[in-house]
Protein backbone atom coordinates (compact mmCIF):
# COMPACT_ATOMS: atom_id res chain seq x y z
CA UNK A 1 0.00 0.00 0.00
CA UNK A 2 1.43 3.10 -0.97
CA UNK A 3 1.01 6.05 1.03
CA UNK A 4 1.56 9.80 0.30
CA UNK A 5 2.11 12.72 3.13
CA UNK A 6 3.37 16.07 1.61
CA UNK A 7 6.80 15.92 -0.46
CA UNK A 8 7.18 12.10 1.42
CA UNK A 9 6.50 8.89 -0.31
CA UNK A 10 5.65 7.15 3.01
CA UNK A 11 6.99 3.80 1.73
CA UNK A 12 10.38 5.01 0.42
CA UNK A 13 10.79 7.68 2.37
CA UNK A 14 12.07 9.95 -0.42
CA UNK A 15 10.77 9.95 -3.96
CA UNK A 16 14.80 10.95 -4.87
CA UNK A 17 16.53 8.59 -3.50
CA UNK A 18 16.39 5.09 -4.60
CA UNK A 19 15.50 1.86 -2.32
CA UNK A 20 17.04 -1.39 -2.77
CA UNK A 21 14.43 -3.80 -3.99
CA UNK A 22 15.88 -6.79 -2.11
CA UNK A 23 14.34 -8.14 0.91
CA UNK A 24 16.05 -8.78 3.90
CA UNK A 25 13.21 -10.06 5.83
CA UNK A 26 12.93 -13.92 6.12
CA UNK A 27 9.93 -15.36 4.35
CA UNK A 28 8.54 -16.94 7.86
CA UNK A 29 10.04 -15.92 11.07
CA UNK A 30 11.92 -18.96 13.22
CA UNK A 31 10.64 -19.48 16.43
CA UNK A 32 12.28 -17.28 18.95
CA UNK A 33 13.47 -18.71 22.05
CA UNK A 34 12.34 -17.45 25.78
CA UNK A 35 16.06 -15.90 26.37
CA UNK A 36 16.04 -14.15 23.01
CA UNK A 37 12.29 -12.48 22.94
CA UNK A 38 13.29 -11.38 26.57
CA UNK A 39 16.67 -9.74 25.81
CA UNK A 40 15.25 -8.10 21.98
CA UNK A 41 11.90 -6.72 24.23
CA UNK A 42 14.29 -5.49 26.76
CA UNK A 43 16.29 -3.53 24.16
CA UNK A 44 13.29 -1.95 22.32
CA UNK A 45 12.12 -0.99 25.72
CA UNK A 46 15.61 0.81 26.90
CA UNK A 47 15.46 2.42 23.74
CA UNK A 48 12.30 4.70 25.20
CA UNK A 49 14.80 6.11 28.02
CA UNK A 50 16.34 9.37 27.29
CA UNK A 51 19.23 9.55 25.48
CA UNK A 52 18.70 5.98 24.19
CA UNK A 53 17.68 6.69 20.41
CA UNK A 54 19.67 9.39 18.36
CA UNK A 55 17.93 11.96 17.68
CA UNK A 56 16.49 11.84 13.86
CA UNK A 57 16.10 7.70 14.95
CA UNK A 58 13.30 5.99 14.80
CA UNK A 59 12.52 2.67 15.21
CA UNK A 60 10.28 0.21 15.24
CA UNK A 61 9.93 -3.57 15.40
CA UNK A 62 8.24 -5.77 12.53
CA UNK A 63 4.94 -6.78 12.51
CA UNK A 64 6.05 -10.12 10.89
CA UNK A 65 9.30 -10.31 12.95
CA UNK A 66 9.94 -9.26 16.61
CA UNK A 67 14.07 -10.18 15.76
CA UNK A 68 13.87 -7.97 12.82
CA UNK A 69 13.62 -3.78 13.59
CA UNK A 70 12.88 -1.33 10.65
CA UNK A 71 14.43 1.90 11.26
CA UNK A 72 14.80 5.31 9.63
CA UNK A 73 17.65 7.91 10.37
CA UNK A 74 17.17 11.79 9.25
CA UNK A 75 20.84 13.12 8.76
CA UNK A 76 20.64 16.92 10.15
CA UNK A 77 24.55 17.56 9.16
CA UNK A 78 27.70 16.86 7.76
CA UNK A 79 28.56 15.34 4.08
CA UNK A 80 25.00 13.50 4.11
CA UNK A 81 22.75 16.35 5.77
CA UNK A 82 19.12 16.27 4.61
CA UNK A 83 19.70 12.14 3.47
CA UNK A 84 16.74 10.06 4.88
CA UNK A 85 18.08 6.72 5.21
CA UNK A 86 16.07 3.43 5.95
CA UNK A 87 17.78 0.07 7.70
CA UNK A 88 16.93 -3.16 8.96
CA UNK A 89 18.28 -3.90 12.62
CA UNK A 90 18.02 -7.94 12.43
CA UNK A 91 18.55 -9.88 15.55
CA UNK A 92 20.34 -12.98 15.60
CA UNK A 93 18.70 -16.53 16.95
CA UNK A 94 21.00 -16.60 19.83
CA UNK A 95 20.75 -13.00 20.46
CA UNK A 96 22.44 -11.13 23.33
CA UNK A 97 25.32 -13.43 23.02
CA UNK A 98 26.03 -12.76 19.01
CA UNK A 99 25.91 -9.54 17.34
CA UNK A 100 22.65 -7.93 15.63
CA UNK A 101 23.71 -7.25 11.85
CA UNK A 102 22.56 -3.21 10.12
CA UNK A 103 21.39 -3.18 6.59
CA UNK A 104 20.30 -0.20 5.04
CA UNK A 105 17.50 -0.65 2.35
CA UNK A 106 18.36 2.94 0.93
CA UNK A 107 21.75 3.07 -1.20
CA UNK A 108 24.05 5.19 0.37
CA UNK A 109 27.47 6.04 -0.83
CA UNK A 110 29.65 5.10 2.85
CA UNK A 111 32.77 3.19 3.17
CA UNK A 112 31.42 1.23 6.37
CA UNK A 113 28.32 0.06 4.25
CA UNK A 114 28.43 -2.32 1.38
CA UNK A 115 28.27 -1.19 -1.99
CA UNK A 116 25.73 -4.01 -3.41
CA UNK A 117 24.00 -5.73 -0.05
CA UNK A 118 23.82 -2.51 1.79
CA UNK A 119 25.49 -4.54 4.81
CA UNK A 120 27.16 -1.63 7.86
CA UNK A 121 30.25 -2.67 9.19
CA UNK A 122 30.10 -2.85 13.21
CA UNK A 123 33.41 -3.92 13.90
CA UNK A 124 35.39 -0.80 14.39
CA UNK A 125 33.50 -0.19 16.95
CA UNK A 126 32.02 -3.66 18.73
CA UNK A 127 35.19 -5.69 18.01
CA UNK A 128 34.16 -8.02 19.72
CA UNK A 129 31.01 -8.42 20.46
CA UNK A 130 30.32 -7.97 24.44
CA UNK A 131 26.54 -9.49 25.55
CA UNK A 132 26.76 -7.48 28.85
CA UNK A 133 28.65 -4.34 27.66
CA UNK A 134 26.64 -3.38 23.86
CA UNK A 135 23.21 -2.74 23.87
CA UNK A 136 21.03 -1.42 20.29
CA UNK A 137 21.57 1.82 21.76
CA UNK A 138 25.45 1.75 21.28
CA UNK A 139 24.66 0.73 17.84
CA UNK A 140 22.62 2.90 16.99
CA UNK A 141 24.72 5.91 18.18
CA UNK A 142 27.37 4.11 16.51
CA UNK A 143 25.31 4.36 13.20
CA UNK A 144 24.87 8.09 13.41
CA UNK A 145 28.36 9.04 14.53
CA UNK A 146 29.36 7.01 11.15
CA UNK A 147 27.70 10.00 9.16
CA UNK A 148 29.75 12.68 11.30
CA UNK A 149 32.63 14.26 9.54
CA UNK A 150 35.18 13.45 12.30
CA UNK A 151 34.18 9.61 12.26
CA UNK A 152 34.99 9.25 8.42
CA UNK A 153 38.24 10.97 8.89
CA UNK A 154 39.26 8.71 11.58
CA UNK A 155 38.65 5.48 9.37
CA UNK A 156 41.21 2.60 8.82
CA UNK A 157 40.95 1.36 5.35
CA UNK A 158 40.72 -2.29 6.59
CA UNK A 159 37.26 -1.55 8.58
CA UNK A 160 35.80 -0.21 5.20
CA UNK A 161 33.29 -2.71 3.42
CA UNK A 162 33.61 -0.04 0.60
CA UNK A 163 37.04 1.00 -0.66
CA UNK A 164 35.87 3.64 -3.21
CA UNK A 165 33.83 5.29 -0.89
CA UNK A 166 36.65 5.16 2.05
CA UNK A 167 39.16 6.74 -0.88
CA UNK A 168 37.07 9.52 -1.64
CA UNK A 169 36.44 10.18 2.04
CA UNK A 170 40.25 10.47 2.95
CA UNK A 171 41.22 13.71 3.48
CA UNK A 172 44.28 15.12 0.99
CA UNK A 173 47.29 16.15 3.20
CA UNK A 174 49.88 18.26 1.05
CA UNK A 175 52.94 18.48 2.12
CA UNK A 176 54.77 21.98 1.40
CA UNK A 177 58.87 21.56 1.47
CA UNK A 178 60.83 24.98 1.03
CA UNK A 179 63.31 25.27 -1.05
């Protein structure tokens, strides 16, 4: 169902930007055990405290999938001000103790997100994985710190999931020798 509000294509979020037209969600969700439905209901509820979600966050859990979140970040500054980008937030089976994976459905031009699957690189920053340290909310102010100037000049080529994208991001240092 497509929905219109204003200059806002509710179901792509911006009639300018392009969506990926893969899926990520799984055709029927696998039953979710007790410790897993706990710990993902726990998160979406710390997410309501303040200082939880970013600001220009917001998320929301699937209707099809509690282990799979559909989220949508306003950028307010930097290189990608005014972008409205949409990811999935999908929660492992043997979630807290293994990392949820980021996918953004829009295509966006980042070295920490995959040129073709739209996958977000977590590691820099949750290397490793800690089940009673991280928390969504680290991601996800993880996730918007990635679209800050200072985090993209303070990338390490080897974190990048897109090398074009991490080349073009580099800052130029020129190095002026007197004569």
């Amino acid at each position: 169902m497509l929905i219109n509000k204003g200059l806002f294509n509710v179901e792509s979020l911006s009639p300018s930007r392009p969506t990926r037209t893969t899926s990520y969600r799984a055709s029927a969700p696998e039953p979710v055990n007790v410790v897993t439905r706990t710990a993902v209901s726990l998160e979406y509820a710390s997410i309501r405290h303040r200082g939880h979600c970013p600001l220009g966050m917001y998320i929301m859990p699937s209707v099809e999938n509690l282990l799979v979140w559909d989220a949508v970040f306003f950028v307010h500054q930097g290189y990608y001000a005014d972008a409205i980008l949409k990811f999935q937030i999908s929660f492992p089976s043997a979630y807290p103790d293994e990392q949820p994976s980021v996918q953004f459905v829009t295509d966006v031009f980042h070295p920490l997100i995959h040129n073709q699957t739209g996958s977000f690189n977590m590691a820099p920053r949750f290397r490793p994985w800690r089940p009673k340290e991280h928390h969504i909310f680290d991601m996800l102010h993880y996730i918007k710190a990635a679209f800050k100037k200072k985090a993209l000049d303070n990338l390490q080529e080897a974190d990048c999931l897109n090398k074009e994208a991490f080349r073009m991001s580099v800052p130029v240092t020129v190095k002026v020798i007197d004569c």
